[in-house]
C-alpha atoms as a PDB file:
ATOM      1  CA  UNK A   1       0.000   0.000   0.000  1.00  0.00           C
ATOM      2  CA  UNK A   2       1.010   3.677  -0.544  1.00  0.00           C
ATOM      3  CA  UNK A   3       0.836   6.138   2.018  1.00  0.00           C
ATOM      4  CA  UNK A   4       0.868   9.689   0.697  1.00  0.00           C
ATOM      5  CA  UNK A   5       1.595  12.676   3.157  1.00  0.00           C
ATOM      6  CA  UNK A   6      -1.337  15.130   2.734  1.00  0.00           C
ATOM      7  CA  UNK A   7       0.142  19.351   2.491  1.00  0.00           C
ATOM      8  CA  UNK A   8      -2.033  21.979   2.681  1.00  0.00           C
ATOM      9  CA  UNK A   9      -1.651  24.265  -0.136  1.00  0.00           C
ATOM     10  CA  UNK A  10      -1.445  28.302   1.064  1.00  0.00           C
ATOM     11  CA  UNK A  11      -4.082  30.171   0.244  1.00  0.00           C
ATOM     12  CA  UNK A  12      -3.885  33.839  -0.969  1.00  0.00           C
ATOM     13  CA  UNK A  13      -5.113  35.652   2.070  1.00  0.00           C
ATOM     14  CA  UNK A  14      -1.896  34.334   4.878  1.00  0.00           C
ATOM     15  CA  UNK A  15       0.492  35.723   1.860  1.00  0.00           C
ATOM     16  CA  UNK A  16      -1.289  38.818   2.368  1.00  0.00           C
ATOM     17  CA  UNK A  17      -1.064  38.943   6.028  1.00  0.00           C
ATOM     18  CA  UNK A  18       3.253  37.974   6.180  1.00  0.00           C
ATOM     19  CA  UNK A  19       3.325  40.519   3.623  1.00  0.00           C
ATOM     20  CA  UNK A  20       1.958  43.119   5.898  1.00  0.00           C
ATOM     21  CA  UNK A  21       3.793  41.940   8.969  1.00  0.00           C
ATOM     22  CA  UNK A  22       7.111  42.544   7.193  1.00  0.00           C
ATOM     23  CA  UNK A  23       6.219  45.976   6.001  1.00  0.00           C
ATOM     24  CA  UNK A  24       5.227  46.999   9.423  1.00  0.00           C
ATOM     25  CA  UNK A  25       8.686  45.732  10.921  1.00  0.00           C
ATOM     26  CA  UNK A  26      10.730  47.188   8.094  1.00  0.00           C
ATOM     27  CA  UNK A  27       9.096  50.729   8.990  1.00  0.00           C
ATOM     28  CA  UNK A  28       9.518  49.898  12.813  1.00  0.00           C
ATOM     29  CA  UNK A  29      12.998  49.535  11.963  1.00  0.00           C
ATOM     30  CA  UNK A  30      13.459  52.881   9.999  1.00  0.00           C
ATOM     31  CA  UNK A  31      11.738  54.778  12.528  1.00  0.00           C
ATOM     32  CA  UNK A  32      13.546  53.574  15.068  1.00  0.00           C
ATOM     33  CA  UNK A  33      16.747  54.038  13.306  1.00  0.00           C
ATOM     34  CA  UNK A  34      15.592  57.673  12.738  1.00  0.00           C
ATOM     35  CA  UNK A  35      14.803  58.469  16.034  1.00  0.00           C
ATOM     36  CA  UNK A  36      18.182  57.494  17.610  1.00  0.00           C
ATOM     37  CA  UNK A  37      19.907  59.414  14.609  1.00  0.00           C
ATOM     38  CA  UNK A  38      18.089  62.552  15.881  1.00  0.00           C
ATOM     39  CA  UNK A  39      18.902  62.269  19.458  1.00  0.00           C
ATOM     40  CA  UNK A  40      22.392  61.693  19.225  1.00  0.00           C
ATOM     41  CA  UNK A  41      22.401  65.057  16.722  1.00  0.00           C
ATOM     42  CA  UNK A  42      24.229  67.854  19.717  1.00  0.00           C
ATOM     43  CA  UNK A  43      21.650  70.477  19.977  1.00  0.00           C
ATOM     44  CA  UNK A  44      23.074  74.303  18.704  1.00  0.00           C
ATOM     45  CA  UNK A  45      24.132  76.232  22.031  1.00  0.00           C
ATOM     46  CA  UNK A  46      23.110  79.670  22.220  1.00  0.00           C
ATOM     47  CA  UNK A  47      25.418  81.804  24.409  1.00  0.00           C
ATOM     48  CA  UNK A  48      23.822  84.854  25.651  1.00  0.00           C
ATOM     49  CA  UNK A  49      26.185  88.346  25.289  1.00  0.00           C
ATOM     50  CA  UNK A  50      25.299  90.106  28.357  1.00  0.00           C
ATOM     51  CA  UNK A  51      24.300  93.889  27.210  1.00  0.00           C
ATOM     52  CA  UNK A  52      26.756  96.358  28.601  1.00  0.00           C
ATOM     53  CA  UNK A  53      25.386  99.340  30.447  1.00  0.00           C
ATOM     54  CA  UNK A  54      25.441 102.693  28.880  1.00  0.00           C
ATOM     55  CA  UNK A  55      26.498 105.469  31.012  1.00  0.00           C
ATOM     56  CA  UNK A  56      25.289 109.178  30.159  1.00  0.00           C
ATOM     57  CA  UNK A  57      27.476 111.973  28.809  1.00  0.00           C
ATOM     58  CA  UNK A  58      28.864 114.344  31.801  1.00  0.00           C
ATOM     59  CA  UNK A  59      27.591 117.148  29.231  1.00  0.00           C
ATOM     60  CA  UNK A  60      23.750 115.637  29.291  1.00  0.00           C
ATOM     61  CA  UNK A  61      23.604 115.474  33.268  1.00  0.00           C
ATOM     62  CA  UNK A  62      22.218 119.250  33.890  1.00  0.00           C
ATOM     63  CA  UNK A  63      22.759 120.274  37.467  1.00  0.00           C
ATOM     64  CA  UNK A  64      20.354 122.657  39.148  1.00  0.00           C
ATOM     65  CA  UNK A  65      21.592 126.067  38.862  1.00  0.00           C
ATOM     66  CA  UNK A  66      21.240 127.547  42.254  1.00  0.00           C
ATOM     67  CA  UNK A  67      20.364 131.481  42.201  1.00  0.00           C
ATOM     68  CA  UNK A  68      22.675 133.296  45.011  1.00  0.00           C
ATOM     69  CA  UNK A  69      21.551 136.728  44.662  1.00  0.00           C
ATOM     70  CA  UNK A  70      24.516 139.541  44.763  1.00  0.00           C
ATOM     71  CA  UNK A  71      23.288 141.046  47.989  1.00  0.00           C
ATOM     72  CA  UNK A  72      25.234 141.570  50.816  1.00  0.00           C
ATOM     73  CA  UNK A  73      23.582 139.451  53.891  1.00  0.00           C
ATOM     74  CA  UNK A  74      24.412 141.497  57.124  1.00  0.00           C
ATOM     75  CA  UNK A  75      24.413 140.308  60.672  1.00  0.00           C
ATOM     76  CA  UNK A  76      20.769 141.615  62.707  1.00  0.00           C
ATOM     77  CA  UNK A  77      22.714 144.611  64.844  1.00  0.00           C
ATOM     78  CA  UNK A  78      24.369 145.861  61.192  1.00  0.00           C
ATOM     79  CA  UNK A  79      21.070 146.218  59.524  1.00  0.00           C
ATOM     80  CA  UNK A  80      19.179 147.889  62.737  1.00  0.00           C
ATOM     81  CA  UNK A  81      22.083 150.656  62.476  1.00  0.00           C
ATOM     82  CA  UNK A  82      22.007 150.944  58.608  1.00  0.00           C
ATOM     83  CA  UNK A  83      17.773 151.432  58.854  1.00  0.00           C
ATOM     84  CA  UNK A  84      18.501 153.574  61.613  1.00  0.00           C
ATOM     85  CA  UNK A  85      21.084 156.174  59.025  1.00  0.00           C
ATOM     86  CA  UNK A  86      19.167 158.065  56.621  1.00  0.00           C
ATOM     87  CA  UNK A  87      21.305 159.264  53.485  1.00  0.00           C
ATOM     88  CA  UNK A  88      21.630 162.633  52.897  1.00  0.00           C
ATOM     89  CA  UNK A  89      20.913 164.278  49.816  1.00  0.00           C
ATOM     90  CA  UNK A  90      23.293 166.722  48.371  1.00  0.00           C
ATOM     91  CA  UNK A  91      22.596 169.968  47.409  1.00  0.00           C
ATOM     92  CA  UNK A  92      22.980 170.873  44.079  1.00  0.00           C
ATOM     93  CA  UNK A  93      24.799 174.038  43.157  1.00  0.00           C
ATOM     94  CA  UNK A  94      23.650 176.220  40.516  1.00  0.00           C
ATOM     95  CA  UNK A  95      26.180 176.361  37.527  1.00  0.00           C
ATOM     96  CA  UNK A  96      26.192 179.535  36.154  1.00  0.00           C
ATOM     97  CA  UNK A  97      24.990 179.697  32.227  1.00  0.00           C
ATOM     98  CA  UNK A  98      27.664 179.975  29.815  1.00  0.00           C
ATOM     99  CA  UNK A  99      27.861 182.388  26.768  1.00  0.00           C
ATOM    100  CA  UNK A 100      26.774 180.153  24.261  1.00  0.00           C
ATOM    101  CA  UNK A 101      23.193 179.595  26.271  1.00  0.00           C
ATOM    102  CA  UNK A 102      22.752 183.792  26.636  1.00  0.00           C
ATOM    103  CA  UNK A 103      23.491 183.693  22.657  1.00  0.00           C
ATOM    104  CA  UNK A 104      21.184 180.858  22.126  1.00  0.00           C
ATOM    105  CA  UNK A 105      18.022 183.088  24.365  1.00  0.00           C
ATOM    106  CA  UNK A 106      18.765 186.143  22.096  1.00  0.00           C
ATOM    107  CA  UNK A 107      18.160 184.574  18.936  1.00  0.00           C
ATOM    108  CA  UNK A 108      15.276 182.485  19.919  1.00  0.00           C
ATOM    109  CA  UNK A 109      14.314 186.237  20.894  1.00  0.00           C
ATOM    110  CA  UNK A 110      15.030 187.437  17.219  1.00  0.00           C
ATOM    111  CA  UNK A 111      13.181 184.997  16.125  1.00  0.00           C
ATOM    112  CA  UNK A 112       9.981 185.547  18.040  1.00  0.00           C
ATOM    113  CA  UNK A 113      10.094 189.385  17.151  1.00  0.00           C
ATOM    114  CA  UNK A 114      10.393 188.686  13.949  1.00  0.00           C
ATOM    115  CA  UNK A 115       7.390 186.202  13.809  1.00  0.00           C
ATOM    116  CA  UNK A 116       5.548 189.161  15.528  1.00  0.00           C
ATOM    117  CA  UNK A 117       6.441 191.166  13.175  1.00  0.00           C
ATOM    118  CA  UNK A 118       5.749 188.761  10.150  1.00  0.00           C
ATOM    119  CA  UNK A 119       2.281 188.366  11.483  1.00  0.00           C
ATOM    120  CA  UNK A 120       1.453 191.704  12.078  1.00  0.00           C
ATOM    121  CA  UNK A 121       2.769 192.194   8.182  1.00  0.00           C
ATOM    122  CA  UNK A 122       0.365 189.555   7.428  1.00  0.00           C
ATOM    123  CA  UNK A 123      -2.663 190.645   8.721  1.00  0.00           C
ATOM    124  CA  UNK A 124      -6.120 190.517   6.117  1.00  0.00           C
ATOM    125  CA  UNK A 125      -7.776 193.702   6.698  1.00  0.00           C
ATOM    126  CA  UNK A 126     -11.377 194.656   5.316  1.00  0.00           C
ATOM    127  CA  UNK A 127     -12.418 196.342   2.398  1.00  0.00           C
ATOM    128  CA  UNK A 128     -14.340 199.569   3.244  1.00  0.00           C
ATOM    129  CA  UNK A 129     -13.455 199.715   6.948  1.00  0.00           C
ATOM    130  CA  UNK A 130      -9.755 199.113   7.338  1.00  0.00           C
ATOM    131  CA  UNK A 131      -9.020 200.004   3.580  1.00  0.00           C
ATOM    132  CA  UNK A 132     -10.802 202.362   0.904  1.00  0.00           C
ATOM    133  CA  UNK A 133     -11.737 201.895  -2.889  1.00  0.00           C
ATOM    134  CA  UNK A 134     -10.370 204.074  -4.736  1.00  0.00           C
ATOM    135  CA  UNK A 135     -11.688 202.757  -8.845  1.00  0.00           C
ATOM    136  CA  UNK A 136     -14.898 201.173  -9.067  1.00  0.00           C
ATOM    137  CA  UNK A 137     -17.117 199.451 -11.931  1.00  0.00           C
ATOM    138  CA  UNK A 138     -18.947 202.265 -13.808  1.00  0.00           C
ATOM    139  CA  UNK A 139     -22.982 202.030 -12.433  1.00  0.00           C
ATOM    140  CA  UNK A 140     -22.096 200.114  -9.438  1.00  0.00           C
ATOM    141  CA  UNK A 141     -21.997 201.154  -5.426  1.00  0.00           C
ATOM    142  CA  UNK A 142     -23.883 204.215  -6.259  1.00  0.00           C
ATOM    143  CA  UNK A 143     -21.286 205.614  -8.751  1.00  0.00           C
ATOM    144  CA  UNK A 144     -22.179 207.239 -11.970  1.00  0.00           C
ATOM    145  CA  UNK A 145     -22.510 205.561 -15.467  1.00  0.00           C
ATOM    146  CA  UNK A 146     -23.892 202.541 -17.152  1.00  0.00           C
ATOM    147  CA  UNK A 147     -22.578 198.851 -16.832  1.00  0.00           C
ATOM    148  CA  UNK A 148     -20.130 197.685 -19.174  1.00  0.00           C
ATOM    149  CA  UNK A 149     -21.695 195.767 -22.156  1.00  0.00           C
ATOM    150  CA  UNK A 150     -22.520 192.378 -21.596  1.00  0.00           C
ATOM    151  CA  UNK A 151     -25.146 189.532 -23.221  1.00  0.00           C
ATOM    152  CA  UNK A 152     -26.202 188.219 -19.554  1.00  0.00           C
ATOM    153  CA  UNK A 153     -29.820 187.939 -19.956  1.00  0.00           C
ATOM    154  CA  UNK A 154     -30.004 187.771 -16.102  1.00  0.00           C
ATOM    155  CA  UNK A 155     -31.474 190.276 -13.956  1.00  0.00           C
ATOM    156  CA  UNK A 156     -31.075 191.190 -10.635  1.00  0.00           C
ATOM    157  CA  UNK A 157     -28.110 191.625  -7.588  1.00  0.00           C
ATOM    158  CA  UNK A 158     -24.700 189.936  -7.338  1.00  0.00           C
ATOM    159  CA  UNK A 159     -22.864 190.567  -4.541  1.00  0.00           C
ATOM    160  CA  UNK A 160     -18.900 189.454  -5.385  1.00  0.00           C
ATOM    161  CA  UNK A 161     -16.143 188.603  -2.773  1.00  0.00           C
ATOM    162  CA  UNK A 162     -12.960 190.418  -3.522  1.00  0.00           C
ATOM    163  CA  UNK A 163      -9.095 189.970  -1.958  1.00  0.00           C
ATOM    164  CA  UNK A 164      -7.210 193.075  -3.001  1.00  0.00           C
ATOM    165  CA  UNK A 165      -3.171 193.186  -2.624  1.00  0.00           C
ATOM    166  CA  UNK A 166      -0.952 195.612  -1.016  1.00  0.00           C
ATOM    167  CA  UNK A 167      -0.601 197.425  -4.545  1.00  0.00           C
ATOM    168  CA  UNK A 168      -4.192 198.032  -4.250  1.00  0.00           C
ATOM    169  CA  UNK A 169      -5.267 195.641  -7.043  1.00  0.00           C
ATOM    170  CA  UNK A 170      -8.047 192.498  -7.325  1.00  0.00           C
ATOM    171  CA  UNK A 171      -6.343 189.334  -7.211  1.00  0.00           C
ATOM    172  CA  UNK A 172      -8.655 186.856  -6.911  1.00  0.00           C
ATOM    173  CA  UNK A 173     -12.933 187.482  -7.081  1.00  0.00           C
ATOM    174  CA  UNK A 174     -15.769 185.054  -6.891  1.00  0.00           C
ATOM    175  CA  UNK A 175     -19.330 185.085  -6.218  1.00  0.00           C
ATOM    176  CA  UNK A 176     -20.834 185.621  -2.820  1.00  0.00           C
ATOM    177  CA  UNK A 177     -24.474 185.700  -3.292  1.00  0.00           C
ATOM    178  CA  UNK A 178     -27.298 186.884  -5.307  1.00  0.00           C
ATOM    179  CA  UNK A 179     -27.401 185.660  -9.152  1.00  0.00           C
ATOM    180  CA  UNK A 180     -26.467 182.409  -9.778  1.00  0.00           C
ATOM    181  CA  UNK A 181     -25.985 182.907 -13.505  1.00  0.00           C
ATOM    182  CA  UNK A 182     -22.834 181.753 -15.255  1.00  0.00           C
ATOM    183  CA  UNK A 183     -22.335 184.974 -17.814  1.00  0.00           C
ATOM    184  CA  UNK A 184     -23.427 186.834 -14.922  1.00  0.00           C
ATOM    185  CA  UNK A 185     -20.493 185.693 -12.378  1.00  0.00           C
ATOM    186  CA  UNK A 186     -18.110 185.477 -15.151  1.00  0.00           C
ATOM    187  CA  UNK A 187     -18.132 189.334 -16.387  1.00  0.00           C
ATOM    188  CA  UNK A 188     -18.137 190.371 -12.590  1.00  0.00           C
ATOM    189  CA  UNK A 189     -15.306 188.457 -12.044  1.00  0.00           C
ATOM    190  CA  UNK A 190     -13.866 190.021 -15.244  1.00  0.00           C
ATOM    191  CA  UNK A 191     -15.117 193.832 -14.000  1.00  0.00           C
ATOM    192  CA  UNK A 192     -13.703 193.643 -10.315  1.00  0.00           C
ATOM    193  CA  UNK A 193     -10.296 192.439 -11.741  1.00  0.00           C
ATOM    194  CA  UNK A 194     -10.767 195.602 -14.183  1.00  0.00           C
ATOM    195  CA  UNK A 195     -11.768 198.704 -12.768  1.00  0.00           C
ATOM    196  CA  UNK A 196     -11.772 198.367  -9.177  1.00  0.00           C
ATOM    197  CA  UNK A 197      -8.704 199.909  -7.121  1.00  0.00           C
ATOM    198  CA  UNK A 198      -8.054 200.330  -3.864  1.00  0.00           C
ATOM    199  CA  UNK A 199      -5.461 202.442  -1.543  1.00  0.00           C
ATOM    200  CA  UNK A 200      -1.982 200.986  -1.306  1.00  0.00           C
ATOM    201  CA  UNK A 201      -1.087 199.570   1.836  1.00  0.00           C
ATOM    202  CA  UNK A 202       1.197 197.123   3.589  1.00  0.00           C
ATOM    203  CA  UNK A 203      -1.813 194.461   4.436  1.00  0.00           C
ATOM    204  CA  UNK A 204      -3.820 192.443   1.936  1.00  0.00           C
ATOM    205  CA  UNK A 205      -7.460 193.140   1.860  1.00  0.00           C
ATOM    206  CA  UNK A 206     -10.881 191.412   1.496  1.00  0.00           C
ATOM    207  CA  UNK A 207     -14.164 192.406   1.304  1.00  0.00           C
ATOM    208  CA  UNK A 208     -17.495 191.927  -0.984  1.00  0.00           C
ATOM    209  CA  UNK A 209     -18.672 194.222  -3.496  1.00  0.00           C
ATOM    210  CA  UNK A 210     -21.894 194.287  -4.787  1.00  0.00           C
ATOM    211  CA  UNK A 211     -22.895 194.902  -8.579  1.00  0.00           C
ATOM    212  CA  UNK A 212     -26.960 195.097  -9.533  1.00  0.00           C
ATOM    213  CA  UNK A 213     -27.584 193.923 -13.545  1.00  0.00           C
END
Protein backbone atom coordinates (compact mmCIF):
# COMPACT_ATOMS: atom_id res chain seq x y z
CA UNK A 1 0.00 0.00 0.00
CA UNK A 2 1.01 3.68 -0.54
CA UNK A 3 0.84 6.14 2.02
CA UNK A 4 0.87 9.69 0.70
CA UNK A 5 1.60 12.68 3.16
CA UNK A 6 -1.34 15.13 2.73
CA UNK A 7 0.14 19.35 2.49
CA UNK A 8 -2.03 21.98 2.68
CA UNK A 9 -1.65 24.27 -0.14
CA UNK A 10 -1.44 28.30 1.06
CA UNK A 11 -4.08 30.17 0.24
CA UNK A 12 -3.88 33.84 -0.97
CA UNK A 13 -5.11 35.65 2.07
CA UNK A 14 -1.90 34.33 4.88
CA UNK A 15 0.49 35.72 1.86
CA UNK A 16 -1.29 38.82 2.37
CA UNK A 17 -1.06 38.94 6.03
CA UNK A 18 3.25 37.97 6.18
CA UNK A 19 3.33 40.52 3.62
CA UNK A 20 1.96 43.12 5.90
CA UNK A 21 3.79 41.94 8.97
CA UNK A 22 7.11 42.54 7.19
CA UNK A 23 6.22 45.98 6.00
CA UNK A 24 5.23 47.00 9.42
CA UNK A 25 8.69 45.73 10.92
CA UNK A 26 10.73 47.19 8.09
CA UNK A 27 9.10 50.73 8.99
CA UNK A 28 9.52 49.90 12.81
CA UNK A 29 13.00 49.53 11.96
CA UNK A 30 13.46 52.88 10.00
CA UNK A 31 11.74 54.78 12.53
CA UNK A 32 13.55 53.57 15.07
CA UNK A 33 16.75 54.04 13.31
CA UNK A 34 15.59 57.67 12.74
CA UNK A 35 14.80 58.47 16.03
CA UNK A 36 18.18 57.49 17.61
CA UNK A 37 19.91 59.41 14.61
CA UNK A 38 18.09 62.55 15.88
CA UNK A 39 18.90 62.27 19.46
CA UNK A 40 22.39 61.69 19.22
CA UNK A 41 22.40 65.06 16.72
CA UNK A 42 24.23 67.85 19.72
CA UNK A 43 21.65 70.48 19.98
CA UNK A 44 23.07 74.30 18.70
CA UNK A 45 24.13 76.23 22.03
CA UNK A 46 23.11 79.67 22.22
CA UNK A 47 25.42 81.80 24.41
CA UNK A 48 23.82 84.85 25.65
CA UNK A 49 26.18 88.35 25.29
CA UNK A 50 25.30 90.11 28.36
CA UNK A 51 24.30 93.89 27.21
CA UNK A 52 26.76 96.36 28.60
CA UNK A 53 25.39 99.34 30.45
CA UNK A 54 25.44 102.69 28.88
CA UNK A 55 26.50 105.47 31.01
CA UNK A 56 25.29 109.18 30.16
CA UNK A 57 27.48 111.97 28.81
CA UNK A 58 28.86 114.34 31.80
CA UNK A 59 27.59 117.15 29.23
CA UNK A 60 23.75 115.64 29.29
CA UNK A 61 23.60 115.47 33.27
CA UNK A 62 22.22 119.25 33.89
CA UNK A 63 22.76 120.27 37.47
CA UNK A 64 20.35 122.66 39.15
CA UNK A 65 21.59 126.07 38.86
CA UNK A 66 21.24 127.55 42.25
CA UNK A 67 20.36 131.48 42.20
CA UNK A 68 22.67 133.30 45.01
CA UNK A 69 21.55 136.73 44.66
CA UNK A 70 24.52 139.54 44.76
CA UNK A 71 23.29 141.05 47.99
CA UNK A 72 25.23 141.57 50.82
CA UNK A 73 23.58 139.45 53.89
CA UNK A 74 24.41 141.50 57.12
CA UNK A 75 24.41 140.31 60.67
CA UNK A 76 20.77 141.62 62.71
CA UNK A 77 22.71 144.61 64.84
CA UNK A 78 24.37 145.86 61.19
CA UNK A 79 21.07 146.22 59.52
CA UNK A 80 19.18 147.89 62.74
CA UNK A 81 22.08 150.66 62.48
CA UNK A 82 22.01 150.94 58.61
CA UNK A 83 17.77 151.43 58.85
CA UNK A 84 18.50 153.57 61.61
CA UNK A 85 21.08 156.17 59.03
CA UNK A 86 19.17 158.07 56.62
CA UNK A 87 21.31 159.26 53.49
CA UNK A 88 21.63 162.63 52.90
CA UNK A 89 20.91 164.28 49.82
CA UNK A 90 23.29 166.72 48.37
CA UNK A 91 22.60 169.97 47.41
CA UNK A 92 22.98 170.87 44.08
CA UNK A 93 24.80 174.04 43.16
CA UNK A 94 23.65 176.22 40.52
CA UNK A 95 26.18 176.36 37.53
CA UNK A 96 26.19 179.54 36.15
CA UNK A 97 24.99 179.70 32.23
CA UNK A 98 27.66 179.98 29.81
CA UNK A 99 27.86 182.39 26.77
CA UNK A 100 26.77 180.15 24.26
CA UNK A 101 23.19 179.59 26.27
CA UNK A 102 22.75 183.79 26.64
CA UNK A 103 23.49 183.69 22.66
CA UNK A 104 21.18 180.86 22.13
CA UNK A 105 18.02 183.09 24.36
CA UNK A 106 18.77 186.14 22.10
CA UNK A 107 18.16 184.57 18.94
CA UNK A 108 15.28 182.48 19.92
CA UNK A 109 14.31 186.24 20.89
CA UNK A 110 15.03 187.44 17.22
CA UNK A 111 13.18 185.00 16.12
CA UNK A 112 9.98 185.55 18.04
CA UNK A 113 10.09 189.38 17.15
CA UNK A 114 10.39 188.69 13.95
CA UNK A 115 7.39 186.20 13.81
CA UNK A 116 5.55 189.16 15.53
CA UNK A 117 6.44 191.17 13.18
CA UNK A 118 5.75 188.76 10.15
CA UNK A 119 2.28 188.37 11.48
CA UNK A 120 1.45 191.70 12.08
CA UNK A 121 2.77 192.19 8.18
CA UNK A 122 0.36 189.56 7.43
CA UNK A 123 -2.66 190.64 8.72
CA UNK A 124 -6.12 190.52 6.12
CA UNK A 125 -7.78 193.70 6.70
CA UNK A 126 -11.38 194.66 5.32
CA UNK A 127 -12.42 196.34 2.40
CA UNK A 128 -14.34 199.57 3.24
CA UNK A 129 -13.46 199.72 6.95
CA UNK A 130 -9.75 199.11 7.34
CA UNK A 131 -9.02 200.00 3.58
CA UNK A 132 -10.80 202.36 0.90
CA UNK A 133 -11.74 201.90 -2.89
CA UNK A 134 -10.37 204.07 -4.74
CA UNK A 135 -11.69 202.76 -8.84
CA UNK A 136 -14.90 201.17 -9.07
CA UNK A 137 -17.12 199.45 -11.93
CA UNK A 138 -18.95 202.27 -13.81
CA UNK A 139 -22.98 202.03 -12.43
CA UNK A 140 -22.10 200.11 -9.44
CA UNK A 141 -22.00 201.15 -5.43
CA UNK A 142 -23.88 204.21 -6.26
CA UNK A 143 -21.29 205.61 -8.75
CA UNK A 144 -22.18 207.24 -11.97
CA UNK A 145 -22.51 205.56 -15.47
CA UNK A 146 -23.89 202.54 -17.15
CA UNK A 147 -22.58 198.85 -16.83
CA UNK A 148 -20.13 197.68 -19.17
CA UNK A 149 -21.70 195.77 -22.16
CA UNK A 150 -22.52 192.38 -21.60
CA UNK A 151 -25.15 189.53 -23.22
CA UNK A 152 -26.20 188.22 -19.55
CA UNK A 153 -29.82 187.94 -19.96
CA UNK A 154 -30.00 187.77 -16.10
CA UNK A 155 -31.47 190.28 -13.96
CA UNK A 156 -31.08 191.19 -10.63
CA UNK A 157 -28.11 191.63 -7.59
CA UNK A 158 -24.70 189.94 -7.34
CA UNK A 159 -22.86 190.57 -4.54
CA UNK A 160 -18.90 189.45 -5.39
CA UNK A 161 -16.14 188.60 -2.77
CA UNK A 162 -12.96 190.42 -3.52
CA UNK A 163 -9.09 189.97 -1.96
CA UNK A 164 -7.21 193.08 -3.00
CA UNK A 165 -3.17 193.19 -2.62
CA UNK A 166 -0.95 195.61 -1.02
CA UNK A 167 -0.60 197.42 -4.54
CA UNK A 168 -4.19 198.03 -4.25
CA UNK A 169 -5.27 195.64 -7.04
CA UNK A 170 -8.05 192.50 -7.33
CA UNK A 171 -6.34 189.33 -7.21
CA UNK A 172 -8.65 186.86 -6.91
CA UNK A 173 -12.93 187.48 -7.08
CA UNK A 174 -15.77 185.05 -6.89
CA UNK A 175 -19.33 185.08 -6.22
CA UNK A 176 -20.83 185.62 -2.82
CA UNK A 177 -24.47 185.70 -3.29
CA UNK A 178 -27.30 186.88 -5.31
CA UNK A 179 -27.40 185.66 -9.15
CA UNK A 180 -26.47 182.41 -9.78
CA UNK A 181 -25.98 182.91 -13.51
CA UNK A 182 -22.83 181.75 -15.25
CA UNK A 183 -22.34 184.97 -17.81
CA UNK A 184 -23.43 186.83 -14.92
CA UNK A 185 -20.49 185.69 -12.38
CA UNK A 186 -18.11 185.48 -15.15
CA UNK A 187 -18.13 189.33 -16.39
CA UNK A 188 -18.14 190.37 -12.59
CA UNK A 189 -15.31 188.46 -12.04
CA UNK A 190 -13.87 190.02 -15.24
CA UNK A 191 -15.12 193.83 -14.00
CA UNK A 192 -13.70 193.64 -10.31
CA UNK A 193 -10.30 192.44 -11.74
CA UNK A 194 -10.77 195.60 -14.18
CA UNK A 195 -11.77 198.70 -12.77
CA UNK A 196 -11.77 198.37 -9.18
CA UNK A 197 -8.70 199.91 -7.12
CA UNK A 198 -8.05 200.33 -3.86
CA UNK A 199 -5.46 202.44 -1.54
CA UNK A 200 -1.98 200.99 -1.31
CA UNK A 201 -1.09 199.57 1.84
CA UNK A 202 1.20 197.12 3.59
CA UNK A 203 -1.81 194.46 4.44
CA UNK A 204 -3.82 192.44 1.94
CA UNK A 205 -7.46 193.14 1.86
CA UNK A 206 -10.88 191.41 1.50
CA UNK A 207 -14.16 192.41 1.30
CA UNK A 208 -17.50 191.93 -0.98
CA UNK A 209 -18.67 194.22 -3.50
CA UNK A 210 -21.89 194.29 -4.79
CA UNK A 211 -22.89 194.90 -8.58
CA UNK A 212 -26.96 195.10 -9.53
CA UNK A 213 -27.58 193.92 -13.55
Amino acid sequence: MEFRRRTKKLSGLPIAFYVVALVFFVLLFSFNSLYYKASEQPKPVVAEIPKAEIEPDADSISEPEIYIPDVEILPADTVSIAQEITPIKEEKKETPKSETEDKKLAKTDEKKDDSKTDSKEEKITKIGKDRILTAFIPGTMGKAGKLPSHNCKAKGQLVMFITVDKAGNVTSAGRSSGIKDVCNVTAAVIWTKKYVKAKKSQNVSQGTYTIVF
